[in-house]
Protein backbone atom coordinates (compact mmCIF):
# COMPACT_ATOMS: atom_id res chain seq x y z
CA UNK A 1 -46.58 8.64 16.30
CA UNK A 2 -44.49 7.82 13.67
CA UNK A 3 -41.18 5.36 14.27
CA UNK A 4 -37.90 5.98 12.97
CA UNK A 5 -35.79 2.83 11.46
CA UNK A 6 -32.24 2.41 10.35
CA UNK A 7 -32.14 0.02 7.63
CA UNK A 8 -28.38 -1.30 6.50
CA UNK A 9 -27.27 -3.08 3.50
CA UNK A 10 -23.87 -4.45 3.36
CA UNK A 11 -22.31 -4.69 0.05
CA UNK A 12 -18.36 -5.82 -0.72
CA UNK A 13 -15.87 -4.67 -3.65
CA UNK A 14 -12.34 -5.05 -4.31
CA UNK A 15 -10.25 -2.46 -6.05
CA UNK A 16 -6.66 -1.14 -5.89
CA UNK A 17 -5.30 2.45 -5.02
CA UNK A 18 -2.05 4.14 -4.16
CA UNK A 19 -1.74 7.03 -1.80
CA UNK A 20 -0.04 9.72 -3.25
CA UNK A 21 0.76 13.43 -3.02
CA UNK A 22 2.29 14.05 -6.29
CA UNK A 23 3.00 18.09 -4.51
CA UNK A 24 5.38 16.41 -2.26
CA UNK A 25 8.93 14.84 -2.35
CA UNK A 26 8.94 10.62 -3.21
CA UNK A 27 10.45 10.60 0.47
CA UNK A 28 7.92 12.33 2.21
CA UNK A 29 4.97 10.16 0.40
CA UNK A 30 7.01 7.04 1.66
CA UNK A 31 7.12 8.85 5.46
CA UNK A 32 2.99 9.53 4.98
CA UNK A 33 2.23 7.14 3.20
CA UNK A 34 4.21 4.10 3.76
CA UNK A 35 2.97 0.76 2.01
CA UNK A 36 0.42 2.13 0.57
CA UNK A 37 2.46 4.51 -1.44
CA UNK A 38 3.57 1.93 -3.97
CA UNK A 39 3.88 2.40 -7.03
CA UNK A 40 2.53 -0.98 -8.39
CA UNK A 41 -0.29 -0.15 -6.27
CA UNK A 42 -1.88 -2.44 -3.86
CA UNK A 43 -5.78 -3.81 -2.86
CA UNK A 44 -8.04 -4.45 -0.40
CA UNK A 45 -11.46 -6.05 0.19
CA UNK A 46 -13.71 -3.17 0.84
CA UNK A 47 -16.83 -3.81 3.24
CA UNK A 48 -19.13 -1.40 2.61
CA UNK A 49 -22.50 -0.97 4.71
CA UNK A 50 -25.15 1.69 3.91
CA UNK A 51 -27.36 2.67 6.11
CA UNK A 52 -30.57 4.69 5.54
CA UNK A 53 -32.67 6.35 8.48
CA UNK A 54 -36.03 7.31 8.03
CA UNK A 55 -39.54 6.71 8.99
CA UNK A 56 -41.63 3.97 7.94
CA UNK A 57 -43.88 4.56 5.17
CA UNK A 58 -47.35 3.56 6.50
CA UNK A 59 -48.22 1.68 3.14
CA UNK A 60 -45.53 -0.46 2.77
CA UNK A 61 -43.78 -0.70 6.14
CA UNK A 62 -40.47 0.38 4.44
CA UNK A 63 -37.65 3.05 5.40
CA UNK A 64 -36.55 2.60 2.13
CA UNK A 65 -37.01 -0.52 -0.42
CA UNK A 66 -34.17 -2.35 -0.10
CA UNK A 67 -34.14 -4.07 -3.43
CA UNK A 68 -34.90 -0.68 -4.82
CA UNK A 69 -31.41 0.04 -2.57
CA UNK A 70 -30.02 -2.69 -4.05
CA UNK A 71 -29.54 -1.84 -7.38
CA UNK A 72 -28.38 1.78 -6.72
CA UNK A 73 -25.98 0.40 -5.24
CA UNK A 74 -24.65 -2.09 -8.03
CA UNK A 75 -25.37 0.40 -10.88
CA UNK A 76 -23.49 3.43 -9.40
CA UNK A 77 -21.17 2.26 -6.92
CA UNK A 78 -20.56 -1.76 -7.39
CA UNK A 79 -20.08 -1.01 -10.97
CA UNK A 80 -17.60 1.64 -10.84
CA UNK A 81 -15.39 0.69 -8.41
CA UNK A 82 -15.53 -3.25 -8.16
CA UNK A 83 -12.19 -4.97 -9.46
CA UNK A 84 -10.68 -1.54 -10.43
CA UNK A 85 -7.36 0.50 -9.86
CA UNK A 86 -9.59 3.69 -7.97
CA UNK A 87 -6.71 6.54 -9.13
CA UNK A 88 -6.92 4.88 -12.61
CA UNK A 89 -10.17 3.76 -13.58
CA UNK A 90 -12.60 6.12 -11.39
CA UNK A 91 -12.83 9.74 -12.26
CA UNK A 92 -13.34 11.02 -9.19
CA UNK A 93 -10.26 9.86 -7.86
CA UNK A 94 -8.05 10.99 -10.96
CA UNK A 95 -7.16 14.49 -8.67
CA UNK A 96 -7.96 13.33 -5.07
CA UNK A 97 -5.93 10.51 -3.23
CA UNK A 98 -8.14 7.50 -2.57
CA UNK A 99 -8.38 7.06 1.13
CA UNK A 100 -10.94 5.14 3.13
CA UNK A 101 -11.78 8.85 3.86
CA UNK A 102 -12.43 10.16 0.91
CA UNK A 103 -13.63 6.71 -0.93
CA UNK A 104 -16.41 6.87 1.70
CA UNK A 105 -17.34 10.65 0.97
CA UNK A 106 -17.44 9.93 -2.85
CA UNK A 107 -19.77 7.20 -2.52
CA UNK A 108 -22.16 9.19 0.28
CA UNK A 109 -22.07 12.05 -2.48
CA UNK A 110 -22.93 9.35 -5.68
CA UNK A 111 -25.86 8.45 -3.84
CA UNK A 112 -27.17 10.99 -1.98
CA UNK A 113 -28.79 12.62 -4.77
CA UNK A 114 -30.39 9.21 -5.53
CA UNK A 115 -32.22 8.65 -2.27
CA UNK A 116 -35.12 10.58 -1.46
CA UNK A 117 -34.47 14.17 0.75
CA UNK A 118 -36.17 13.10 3.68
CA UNK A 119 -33.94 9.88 4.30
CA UNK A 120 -30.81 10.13 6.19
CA UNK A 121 -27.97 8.16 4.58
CA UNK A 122 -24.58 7.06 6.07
CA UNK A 123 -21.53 5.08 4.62
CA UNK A 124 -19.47 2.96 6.16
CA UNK A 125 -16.73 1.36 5.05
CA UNK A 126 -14.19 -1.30 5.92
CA UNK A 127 -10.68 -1.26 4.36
CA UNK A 128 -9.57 -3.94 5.85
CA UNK A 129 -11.42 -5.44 8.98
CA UNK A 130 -9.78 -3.41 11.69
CA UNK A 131 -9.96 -0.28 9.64
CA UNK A 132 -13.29 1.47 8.89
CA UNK A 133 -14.77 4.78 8.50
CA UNK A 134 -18.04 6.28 9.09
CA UNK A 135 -19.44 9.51 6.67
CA UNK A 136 -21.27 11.88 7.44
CA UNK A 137 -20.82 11.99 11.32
CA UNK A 138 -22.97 14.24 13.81
């Protein structure tokens, strides 16, 4: 019978963002938005925990090799979003507003593709340490 594992790596990036509608008023962005619709922008210092569900390879005793894990993680998401301005520097927030929401989604979809089919994979991640999200959820 085979036995199926979560494995989790926890990873940690800063970056700034602003919330922003640009299709609505300056007002209603402030109502929404509050804070974090500054102009100057403003940062936090993301958490981020991936977590991989799968069954354990019989050779190796592995869900997933986690230094293998490792340095997906630094080369396409560590790398890209570490000590940047998210609406600024990372294309895929040029056109969509950077929310622990959507931040979380982006990075599920950067990796997904990178971690084999059979593997599960879900983000989470902290915004600040009372605020977190979870993607995908059943």
């Amino acid at each position: 019978m085979a036995h199926k594992v979560a494995v989790f790596r926890k990873e940690h990036f800063n970056a700034a963002h602003r919330l922003h509608n640009p299709a609505w008023s300056d007002e209603k962005n402030e109502e929404v938005f509050g804070k974090c619709n500054n102009p100057n922008f403003h940062g936090h210092n993301y958490e981020l925990i991936i977590q991989v569900i799968g069954e354990l390879n019989p050779e190796t005793g592995f869900v997933m090799d986690m230094k293998e894990l490792s340095i997906l993680v630094k080369e396409h998401i560590l790398d890209r979003f570490d000590h940047k301005n998210l609406n600024l520097d990372v294309q895929e927030f040029h056109h969509l507003n950077p929310s622990a929401e959507n931040i979380a989604i982006v990075i599920h979809d950067i990796l997904r593709p990178k971690i084999d089919a059979e593997l599960a994979l879900k983000i989470r991640l902290y915004e600040t340490e009372r605020n977190f999200v979870e993607y995908p959820v059943d």
